[in-house]
Protein backbone atom coordinates (compact mmCIF):
# COMPACT_ATOMS: atom_id res chain seq x y z
CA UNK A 1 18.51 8.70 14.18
CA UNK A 2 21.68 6.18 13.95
CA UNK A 3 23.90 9.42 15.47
CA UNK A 4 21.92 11.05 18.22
CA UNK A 5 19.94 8.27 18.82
CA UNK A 6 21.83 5.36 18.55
CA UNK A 7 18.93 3.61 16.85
CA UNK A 8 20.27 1.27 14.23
CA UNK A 9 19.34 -2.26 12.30
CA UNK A 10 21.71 -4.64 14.15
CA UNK A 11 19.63 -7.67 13.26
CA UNK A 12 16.54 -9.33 11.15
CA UNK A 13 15.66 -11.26 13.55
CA UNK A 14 16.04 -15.06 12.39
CA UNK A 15 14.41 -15.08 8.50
CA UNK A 16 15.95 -18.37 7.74
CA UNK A 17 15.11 -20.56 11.14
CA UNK A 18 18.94 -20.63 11.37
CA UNK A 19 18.66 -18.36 14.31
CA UNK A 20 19.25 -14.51 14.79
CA UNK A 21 20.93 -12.94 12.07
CA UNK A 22 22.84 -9.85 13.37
CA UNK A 23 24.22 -7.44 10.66
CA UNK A 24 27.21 -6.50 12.74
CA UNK A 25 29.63 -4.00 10.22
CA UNK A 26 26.77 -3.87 8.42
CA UNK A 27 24.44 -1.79 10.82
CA UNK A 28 25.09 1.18 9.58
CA UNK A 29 24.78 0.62 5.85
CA UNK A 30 21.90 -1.92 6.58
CA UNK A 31 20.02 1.27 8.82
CA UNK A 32 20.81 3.57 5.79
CA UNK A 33 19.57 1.67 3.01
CA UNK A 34 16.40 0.34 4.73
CA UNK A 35 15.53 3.93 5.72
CA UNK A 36 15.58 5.30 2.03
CA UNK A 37 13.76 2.86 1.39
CA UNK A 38 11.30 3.00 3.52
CA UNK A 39 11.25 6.96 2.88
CA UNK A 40 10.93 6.73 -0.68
CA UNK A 41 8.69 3.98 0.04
CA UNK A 42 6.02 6.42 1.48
CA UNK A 43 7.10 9.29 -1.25
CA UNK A 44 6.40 6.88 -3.93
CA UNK A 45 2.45 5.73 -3.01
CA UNK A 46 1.88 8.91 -1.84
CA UNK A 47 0.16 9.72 -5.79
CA UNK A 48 -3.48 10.37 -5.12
CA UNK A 49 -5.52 11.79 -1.96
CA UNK A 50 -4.95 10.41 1.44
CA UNK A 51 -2.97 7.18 0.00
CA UNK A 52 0.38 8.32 1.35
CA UNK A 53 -1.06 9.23 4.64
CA UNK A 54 -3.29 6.19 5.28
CA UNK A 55 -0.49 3.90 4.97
CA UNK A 56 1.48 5.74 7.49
CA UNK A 57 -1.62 5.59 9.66
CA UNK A 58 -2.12 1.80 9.28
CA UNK A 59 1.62 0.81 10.04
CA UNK A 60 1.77 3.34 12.84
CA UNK A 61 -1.31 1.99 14.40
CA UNK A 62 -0.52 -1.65 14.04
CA UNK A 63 3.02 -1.03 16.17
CA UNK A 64 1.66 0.72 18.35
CA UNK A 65 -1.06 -2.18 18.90
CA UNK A 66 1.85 -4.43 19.11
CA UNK A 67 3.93 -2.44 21.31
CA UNK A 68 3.64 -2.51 25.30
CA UNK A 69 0.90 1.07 26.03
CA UNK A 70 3.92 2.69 28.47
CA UNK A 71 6.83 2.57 25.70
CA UNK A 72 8.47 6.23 25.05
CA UNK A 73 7.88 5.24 20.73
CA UNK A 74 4.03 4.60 21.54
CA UNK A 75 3.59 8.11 22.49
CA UNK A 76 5.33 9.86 19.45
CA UNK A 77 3.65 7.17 17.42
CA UNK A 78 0.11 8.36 18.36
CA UNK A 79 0.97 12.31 18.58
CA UNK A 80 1.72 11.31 14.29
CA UNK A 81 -1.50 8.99 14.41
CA UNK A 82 -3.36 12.27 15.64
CA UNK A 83 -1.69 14.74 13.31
CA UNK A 84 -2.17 12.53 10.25
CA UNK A 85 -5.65 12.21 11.19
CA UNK A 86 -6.06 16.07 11.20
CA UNK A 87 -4.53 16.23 7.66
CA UNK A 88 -6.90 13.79 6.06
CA UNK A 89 -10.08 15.30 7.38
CA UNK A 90 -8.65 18.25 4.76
CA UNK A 91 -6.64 16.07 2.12
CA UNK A 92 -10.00 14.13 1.47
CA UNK A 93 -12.74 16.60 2.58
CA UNK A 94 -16.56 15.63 3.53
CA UNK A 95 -20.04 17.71 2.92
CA UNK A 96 -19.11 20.18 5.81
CA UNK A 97 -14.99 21.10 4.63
CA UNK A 98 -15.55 20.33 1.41
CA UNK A 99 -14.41 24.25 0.42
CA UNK A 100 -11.30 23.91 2.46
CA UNK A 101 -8.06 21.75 1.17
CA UNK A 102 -4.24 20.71 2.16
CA UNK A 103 -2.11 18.52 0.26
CA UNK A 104 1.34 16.51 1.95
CA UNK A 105 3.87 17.39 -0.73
CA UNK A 106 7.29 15.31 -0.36
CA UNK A 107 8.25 16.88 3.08
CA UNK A 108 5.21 15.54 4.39
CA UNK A 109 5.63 12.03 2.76
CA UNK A 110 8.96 11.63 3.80
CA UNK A 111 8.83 12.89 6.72
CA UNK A 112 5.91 9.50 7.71
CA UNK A 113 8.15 7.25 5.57
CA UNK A 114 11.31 8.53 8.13
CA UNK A 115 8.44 8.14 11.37
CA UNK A 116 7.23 5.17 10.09
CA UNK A 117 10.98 3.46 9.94
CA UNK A 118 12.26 5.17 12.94
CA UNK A 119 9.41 3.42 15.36
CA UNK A 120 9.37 0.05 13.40
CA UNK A 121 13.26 -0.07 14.25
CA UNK A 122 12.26 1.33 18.24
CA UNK A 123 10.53 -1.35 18.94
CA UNK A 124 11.81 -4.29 16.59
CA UNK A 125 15.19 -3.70 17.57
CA UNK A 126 17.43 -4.29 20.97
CA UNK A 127 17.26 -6.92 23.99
CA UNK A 128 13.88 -5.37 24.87
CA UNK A 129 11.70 -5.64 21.62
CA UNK A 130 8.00 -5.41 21.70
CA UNK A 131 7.94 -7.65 18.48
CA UNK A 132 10.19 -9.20 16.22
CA UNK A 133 11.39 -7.45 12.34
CA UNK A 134 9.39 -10.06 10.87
CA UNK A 135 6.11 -9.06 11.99
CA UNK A 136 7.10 -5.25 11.55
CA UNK A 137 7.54 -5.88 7.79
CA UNK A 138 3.74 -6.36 7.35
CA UNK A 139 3.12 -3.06 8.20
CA UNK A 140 5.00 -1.70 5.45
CA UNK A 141 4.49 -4.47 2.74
CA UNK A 142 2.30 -2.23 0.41
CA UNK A 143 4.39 0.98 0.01
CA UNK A 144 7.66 -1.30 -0.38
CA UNK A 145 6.35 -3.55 -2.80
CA UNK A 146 5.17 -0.60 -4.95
CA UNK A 147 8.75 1.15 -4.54
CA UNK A 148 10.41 -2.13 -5.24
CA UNK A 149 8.24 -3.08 -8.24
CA UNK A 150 9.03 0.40 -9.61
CA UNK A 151 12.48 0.34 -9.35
CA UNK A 152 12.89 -2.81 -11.20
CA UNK A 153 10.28 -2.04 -14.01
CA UNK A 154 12.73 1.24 -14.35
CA UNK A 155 15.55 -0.60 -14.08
CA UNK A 156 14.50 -3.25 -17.01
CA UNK A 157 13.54 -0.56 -19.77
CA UNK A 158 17.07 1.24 -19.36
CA UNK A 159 14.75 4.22 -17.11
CA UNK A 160 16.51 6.11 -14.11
CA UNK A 161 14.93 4.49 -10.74
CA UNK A 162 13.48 7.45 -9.07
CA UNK A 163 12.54 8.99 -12.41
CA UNK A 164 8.83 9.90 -12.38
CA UNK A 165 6.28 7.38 -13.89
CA UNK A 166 3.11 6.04 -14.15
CA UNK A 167 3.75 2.10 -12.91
CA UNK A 168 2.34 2.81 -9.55
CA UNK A 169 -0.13 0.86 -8.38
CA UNK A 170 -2.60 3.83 -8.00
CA UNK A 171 -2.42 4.58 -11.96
CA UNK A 172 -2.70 1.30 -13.02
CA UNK A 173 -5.92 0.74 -11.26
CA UNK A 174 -7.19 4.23 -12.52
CA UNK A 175 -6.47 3.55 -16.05
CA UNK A 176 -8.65 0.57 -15.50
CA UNK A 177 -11.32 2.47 -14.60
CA UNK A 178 -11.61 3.35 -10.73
CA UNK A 179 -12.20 6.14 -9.46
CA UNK A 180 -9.76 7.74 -6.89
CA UNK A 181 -11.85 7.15 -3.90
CA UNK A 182 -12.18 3.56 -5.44
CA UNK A 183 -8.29 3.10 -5.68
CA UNK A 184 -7.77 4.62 -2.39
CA UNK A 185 -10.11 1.64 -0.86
CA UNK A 186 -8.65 -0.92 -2.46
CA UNK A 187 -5.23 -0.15 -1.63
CA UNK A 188 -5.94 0.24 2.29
CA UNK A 189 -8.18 -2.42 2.31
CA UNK A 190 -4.87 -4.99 0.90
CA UNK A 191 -2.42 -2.36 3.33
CA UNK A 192 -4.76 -3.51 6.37
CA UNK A 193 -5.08 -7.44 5.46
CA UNK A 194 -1.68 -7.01 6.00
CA UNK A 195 -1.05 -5.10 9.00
CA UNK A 196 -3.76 -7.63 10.43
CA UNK A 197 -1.38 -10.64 9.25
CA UNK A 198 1.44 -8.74 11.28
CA UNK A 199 -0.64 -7.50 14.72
CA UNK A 200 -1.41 -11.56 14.68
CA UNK A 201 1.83 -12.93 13.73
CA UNK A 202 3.14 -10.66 16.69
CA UNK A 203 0.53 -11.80 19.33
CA UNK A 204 0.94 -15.22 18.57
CA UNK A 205 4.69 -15.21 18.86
CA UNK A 206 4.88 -16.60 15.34
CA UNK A 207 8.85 -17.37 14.37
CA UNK A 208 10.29 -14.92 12.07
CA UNK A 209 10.67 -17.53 9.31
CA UNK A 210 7.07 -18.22 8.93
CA UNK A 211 6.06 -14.65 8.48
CA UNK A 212 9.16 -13.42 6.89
CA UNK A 213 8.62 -16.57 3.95
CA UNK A 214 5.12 -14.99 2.71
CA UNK A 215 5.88 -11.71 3.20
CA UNK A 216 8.84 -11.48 0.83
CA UNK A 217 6.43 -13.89 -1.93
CA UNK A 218 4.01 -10.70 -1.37
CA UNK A 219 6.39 -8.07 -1.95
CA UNK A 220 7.24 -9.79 -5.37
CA UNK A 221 3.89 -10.28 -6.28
CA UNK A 222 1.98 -7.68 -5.00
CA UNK A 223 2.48 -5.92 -8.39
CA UNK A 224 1.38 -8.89 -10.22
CA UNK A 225 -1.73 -8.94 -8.26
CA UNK A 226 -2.82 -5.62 -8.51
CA UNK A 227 -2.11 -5.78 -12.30
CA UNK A 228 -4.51 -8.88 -12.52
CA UNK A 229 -7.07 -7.01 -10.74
CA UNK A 230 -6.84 -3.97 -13.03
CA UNK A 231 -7.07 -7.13 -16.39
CA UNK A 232 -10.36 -7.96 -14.36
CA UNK A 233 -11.42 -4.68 -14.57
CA UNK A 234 -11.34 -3.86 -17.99
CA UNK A 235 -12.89 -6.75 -19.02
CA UNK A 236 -15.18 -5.97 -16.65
CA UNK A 237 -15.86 -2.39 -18.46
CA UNK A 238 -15.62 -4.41 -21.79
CA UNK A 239 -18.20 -6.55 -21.63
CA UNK A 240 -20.22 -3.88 -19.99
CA UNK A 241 -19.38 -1.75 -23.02
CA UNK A 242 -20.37 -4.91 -25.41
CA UNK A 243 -23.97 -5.52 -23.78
CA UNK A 244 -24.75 -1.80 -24.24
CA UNK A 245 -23.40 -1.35 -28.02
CA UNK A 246 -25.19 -4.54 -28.82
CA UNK A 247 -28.48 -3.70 -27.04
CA UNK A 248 -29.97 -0.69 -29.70
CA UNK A 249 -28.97 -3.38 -32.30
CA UNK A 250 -31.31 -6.20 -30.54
CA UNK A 251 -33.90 -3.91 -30.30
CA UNK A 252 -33.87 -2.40 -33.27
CA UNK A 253 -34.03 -6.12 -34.56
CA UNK A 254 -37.02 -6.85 -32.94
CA UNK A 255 -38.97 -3.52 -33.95
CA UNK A 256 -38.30 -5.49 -37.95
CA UNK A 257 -39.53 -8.43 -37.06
CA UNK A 258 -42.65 -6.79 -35.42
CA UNK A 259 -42.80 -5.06 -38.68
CA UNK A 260 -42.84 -7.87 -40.72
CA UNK A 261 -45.13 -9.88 -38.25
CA UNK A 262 -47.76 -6.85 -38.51
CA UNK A 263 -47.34 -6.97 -42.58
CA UNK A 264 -47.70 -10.60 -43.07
CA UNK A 265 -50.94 -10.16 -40.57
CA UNK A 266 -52.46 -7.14 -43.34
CA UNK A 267 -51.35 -9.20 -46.30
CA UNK A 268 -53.47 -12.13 -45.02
């Protein structure tokens, strides 16, 4: 990409309202570490059934949105928008394929994680940008805030980083009690609030510090947001649980009292 392409990070745009910030030596390590990231990014959410490839899908669809229709990236973009479509009708089957299956091992989910960062640097990056790196980070703020909130939960218990685990945000909601289908909609419905918060941040013209500001708030509590939802869900479950343990008690409560209503009638 950064050798045969000459595609590299050689600015954030302006993040601070200081004005552009250009990376300079830094490209190259700055293109390199925001790439793995990105990649592992899309490796790491990719955990259950069309999660992996719907985010890839969102963000690709929101740059190309935001991107002028005759740009060179616009037409890869939608040739990946049109093969990732293919693969879900078969990751996540209906009534009529239901017998036939394919699953996106880590090839596949690196392979949109290195798509996904390769066309958000196309057209974020040079003299003529469609739209600035601040708006472009929306449309990758769920996969990096679960990668990021990973790493550091790793990190603090003494774990390797890209060990295997279960903090991802797709197992925490499961163990609260969601189905797969039911985490998949959650996740792309927050993935897509925020792809919309880009495609109109990029429309608008909105300066990079104003979106760049909530965006990194997000991507340090994203994790702390999805974690309250799954506390609301098991209490949810819980007092479900309660009313129907409690309810053969109630009733069997008022079958005695009907008992002893009926005796004191006879006795009278």
């Amino acid at each position: 990409m950064m050798i045969g392409g000459g595609l590299y990070l050689r600015d954030i745009g302006d993040p601070f309202g200081t004005g552009l910030l250009g990376l300079g030596i830094l490209a190259i390590p700055g293109s390199v570490l925001v790439t793995l990231s990105v990649i592992n990014a899309f490796n790491f959410i990719d955990g259950i059934d069309d999660l992996g490839a719907s985010m890839a899908l969102i963000a690709l669809t929101a740059g190309g949105l935001a991107t002028e229709v005759g740009a060179s990236a616009v037409s890869v973009a939608v040739m990946v928008c049109g093969a990732t479509l293919g693969f879900l009708l078969f990751n996540f089957p209906g009534f009529r394929n239901r017998h036939l299956r394919t699953f996106m091992g880590d090839a596949g989910s690196t392979l949109l994680g290195f798509v996904v960062v390769w066309f958000a640097l196309s057209i974020s990056q040079g003299a003529d940008r469609s739209l600035s790196p601040g708006a472009a980070l929306w449309f990758a703020l769920m996969p990096l805030s679960e990668f990021f909130s990973c790493i550091v939960r790793r990190v603090a218990r003494g774990k390797m980083p890209l060990r295997a685990g279960r903090e991802h945000f797709h197992y925490v909601l499961m163990r609260a009690g969601l189905s797969g289908r039911q985490v998949l909609a959650v996740l792309v419905a927050f993935s897509v609030l925020y792809a919309t918060v880009g495609l109109i941040g990029a429309s608008l013209r909105v300066a990079d510090w104003a979106l760049f500001a909530p965006w990194i708030t997000l991507l340090g509590l994203q994790s702390f947001i999805i974690r309250g939802l799954a506390v609301r869900l098991r209490h949810r479950r819980w007092r479900a649980a309660k009313v129907v343990v409690e309810l053969p008690a109630s009733v069997a409560a008022a079958h005695s009292y009907e008992r002893q209503l009926n005796a004191g009638r006879e006795a009278a």
